[in-house]
Protein backbone atom coordinates (compact mmCIF):
# COMPACT_ATOMS: atom_id res chain seq x y z
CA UNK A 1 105.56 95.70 -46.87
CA UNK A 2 103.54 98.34 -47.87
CA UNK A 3 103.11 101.36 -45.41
CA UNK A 4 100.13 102.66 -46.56
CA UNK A 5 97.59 100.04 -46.22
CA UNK A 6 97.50 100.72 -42.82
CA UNK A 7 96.63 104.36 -42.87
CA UNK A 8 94.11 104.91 -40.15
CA UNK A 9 94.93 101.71 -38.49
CA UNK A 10 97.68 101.11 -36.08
CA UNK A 11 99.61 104.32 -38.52
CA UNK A 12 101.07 105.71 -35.47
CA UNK A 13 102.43 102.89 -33.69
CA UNK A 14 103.90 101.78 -37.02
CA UNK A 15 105.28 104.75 -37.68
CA UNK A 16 106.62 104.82 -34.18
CA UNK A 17 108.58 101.64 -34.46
CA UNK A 18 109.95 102.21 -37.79
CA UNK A 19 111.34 105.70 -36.47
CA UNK A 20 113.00 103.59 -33.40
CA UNK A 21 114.96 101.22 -36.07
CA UNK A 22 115.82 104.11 -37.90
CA UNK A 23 117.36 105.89 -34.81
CA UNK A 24 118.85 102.45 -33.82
CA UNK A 25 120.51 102.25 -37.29
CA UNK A 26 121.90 105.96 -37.00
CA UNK A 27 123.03 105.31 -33.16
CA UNK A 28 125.19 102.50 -35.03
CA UNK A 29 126.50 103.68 -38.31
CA UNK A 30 128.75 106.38 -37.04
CA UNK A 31 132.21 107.78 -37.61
CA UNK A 32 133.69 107.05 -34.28
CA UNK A 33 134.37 103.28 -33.13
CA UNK A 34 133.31 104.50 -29.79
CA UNK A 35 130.42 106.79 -30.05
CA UNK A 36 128.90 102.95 -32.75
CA UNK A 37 129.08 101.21 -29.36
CA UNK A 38 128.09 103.89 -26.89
CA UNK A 39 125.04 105.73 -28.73
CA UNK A 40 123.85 101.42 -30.30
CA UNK A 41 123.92 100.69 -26.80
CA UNK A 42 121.69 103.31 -25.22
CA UNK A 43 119.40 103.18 -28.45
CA UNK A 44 119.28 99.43 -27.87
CA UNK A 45 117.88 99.93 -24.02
CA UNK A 46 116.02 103.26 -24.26
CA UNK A 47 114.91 104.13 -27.32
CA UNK A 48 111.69 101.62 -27.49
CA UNK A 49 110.39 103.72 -23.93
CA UNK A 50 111.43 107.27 -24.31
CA UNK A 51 108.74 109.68 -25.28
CA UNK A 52 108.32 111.22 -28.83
CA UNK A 53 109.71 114.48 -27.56
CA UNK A 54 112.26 112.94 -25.97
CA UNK A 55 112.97 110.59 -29.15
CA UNK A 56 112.83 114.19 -31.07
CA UNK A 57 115.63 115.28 -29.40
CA UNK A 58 118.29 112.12 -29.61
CA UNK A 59 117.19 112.19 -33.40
CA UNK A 60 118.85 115.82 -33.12
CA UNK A 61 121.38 114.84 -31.00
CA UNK A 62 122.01 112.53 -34.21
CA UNK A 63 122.38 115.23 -36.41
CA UNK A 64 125.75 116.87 -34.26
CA UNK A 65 129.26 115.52 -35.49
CA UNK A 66 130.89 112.32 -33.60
CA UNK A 67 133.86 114.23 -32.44
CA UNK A 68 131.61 116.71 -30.93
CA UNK A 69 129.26 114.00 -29.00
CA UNK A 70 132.61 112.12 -28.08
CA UNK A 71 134.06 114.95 -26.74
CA UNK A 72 130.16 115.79 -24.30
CA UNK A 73 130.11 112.49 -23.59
CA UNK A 74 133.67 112.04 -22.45
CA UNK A 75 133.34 114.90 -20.29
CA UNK A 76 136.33 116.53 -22.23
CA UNK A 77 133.71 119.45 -22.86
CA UNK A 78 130.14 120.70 -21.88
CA UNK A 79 127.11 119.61 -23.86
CA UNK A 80 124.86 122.18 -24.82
CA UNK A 81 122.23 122.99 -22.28
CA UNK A 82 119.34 121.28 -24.94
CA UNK A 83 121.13 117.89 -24.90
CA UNK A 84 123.08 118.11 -21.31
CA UNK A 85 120.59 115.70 -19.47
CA UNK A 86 120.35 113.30 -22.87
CA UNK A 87 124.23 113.28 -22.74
CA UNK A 88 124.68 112.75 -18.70
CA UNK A 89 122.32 109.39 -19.12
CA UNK A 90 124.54 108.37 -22.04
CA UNK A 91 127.69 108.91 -20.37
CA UNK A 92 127.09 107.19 -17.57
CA UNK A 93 126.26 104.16 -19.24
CA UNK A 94 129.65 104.57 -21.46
CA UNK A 95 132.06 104.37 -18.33
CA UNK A 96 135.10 102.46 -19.80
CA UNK A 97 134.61 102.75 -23.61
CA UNK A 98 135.44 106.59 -23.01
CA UNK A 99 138.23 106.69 -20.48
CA UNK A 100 141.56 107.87 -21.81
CA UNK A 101 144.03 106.06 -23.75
């Protein structure tokens, strides 16, 4: 329970799996109903094998508001060129939790 007693040992892969709970937590706590189950799903199946750059930038994606990520990942408007490839893998695994009402 206590993270430093393992400095030097094992540090980075602990630090590494505490940062993937903490992105899975974020993915789920949201403002939007929808963007909870789109962004817990895709943490729950990616985030464990994506890179630390790559976890670097969903963390960032994490920072941008839900209405803004609903509307990239809806396709209702373009995601900025950083996060266009991040949001074309999570829309396509979102097909029928952001069709129109």
């Amino acid at each position: 329970a206590h993270p430093h007693r393992d400095q030097g040992h094992g540090m980075t892969n602990e630090g590494r799996d505490i940062r993937i709970k903490r992105l899975a937590m974020r993915s789920m706590r949201r403002g939007i109903k929808e963007m909870d189950l789109i962004l817990s799903a895709y943490a729950g199946e990616h985030l464990a094998a994506m890179s630390d750059p790559d976890l670097d930038l969903y963390e960032a994606l994490l920072e941008e508001s839900d209405h803004d990520l609903y509307r990239w990942v809806s396709g209702q408007d373009h995601a900025p060129d950083r996060f266009s490839g991040l949001i074309a893998s999570i829309a396509s695994r979102a097909v029928g939790i952001v069709r129109p009402r």
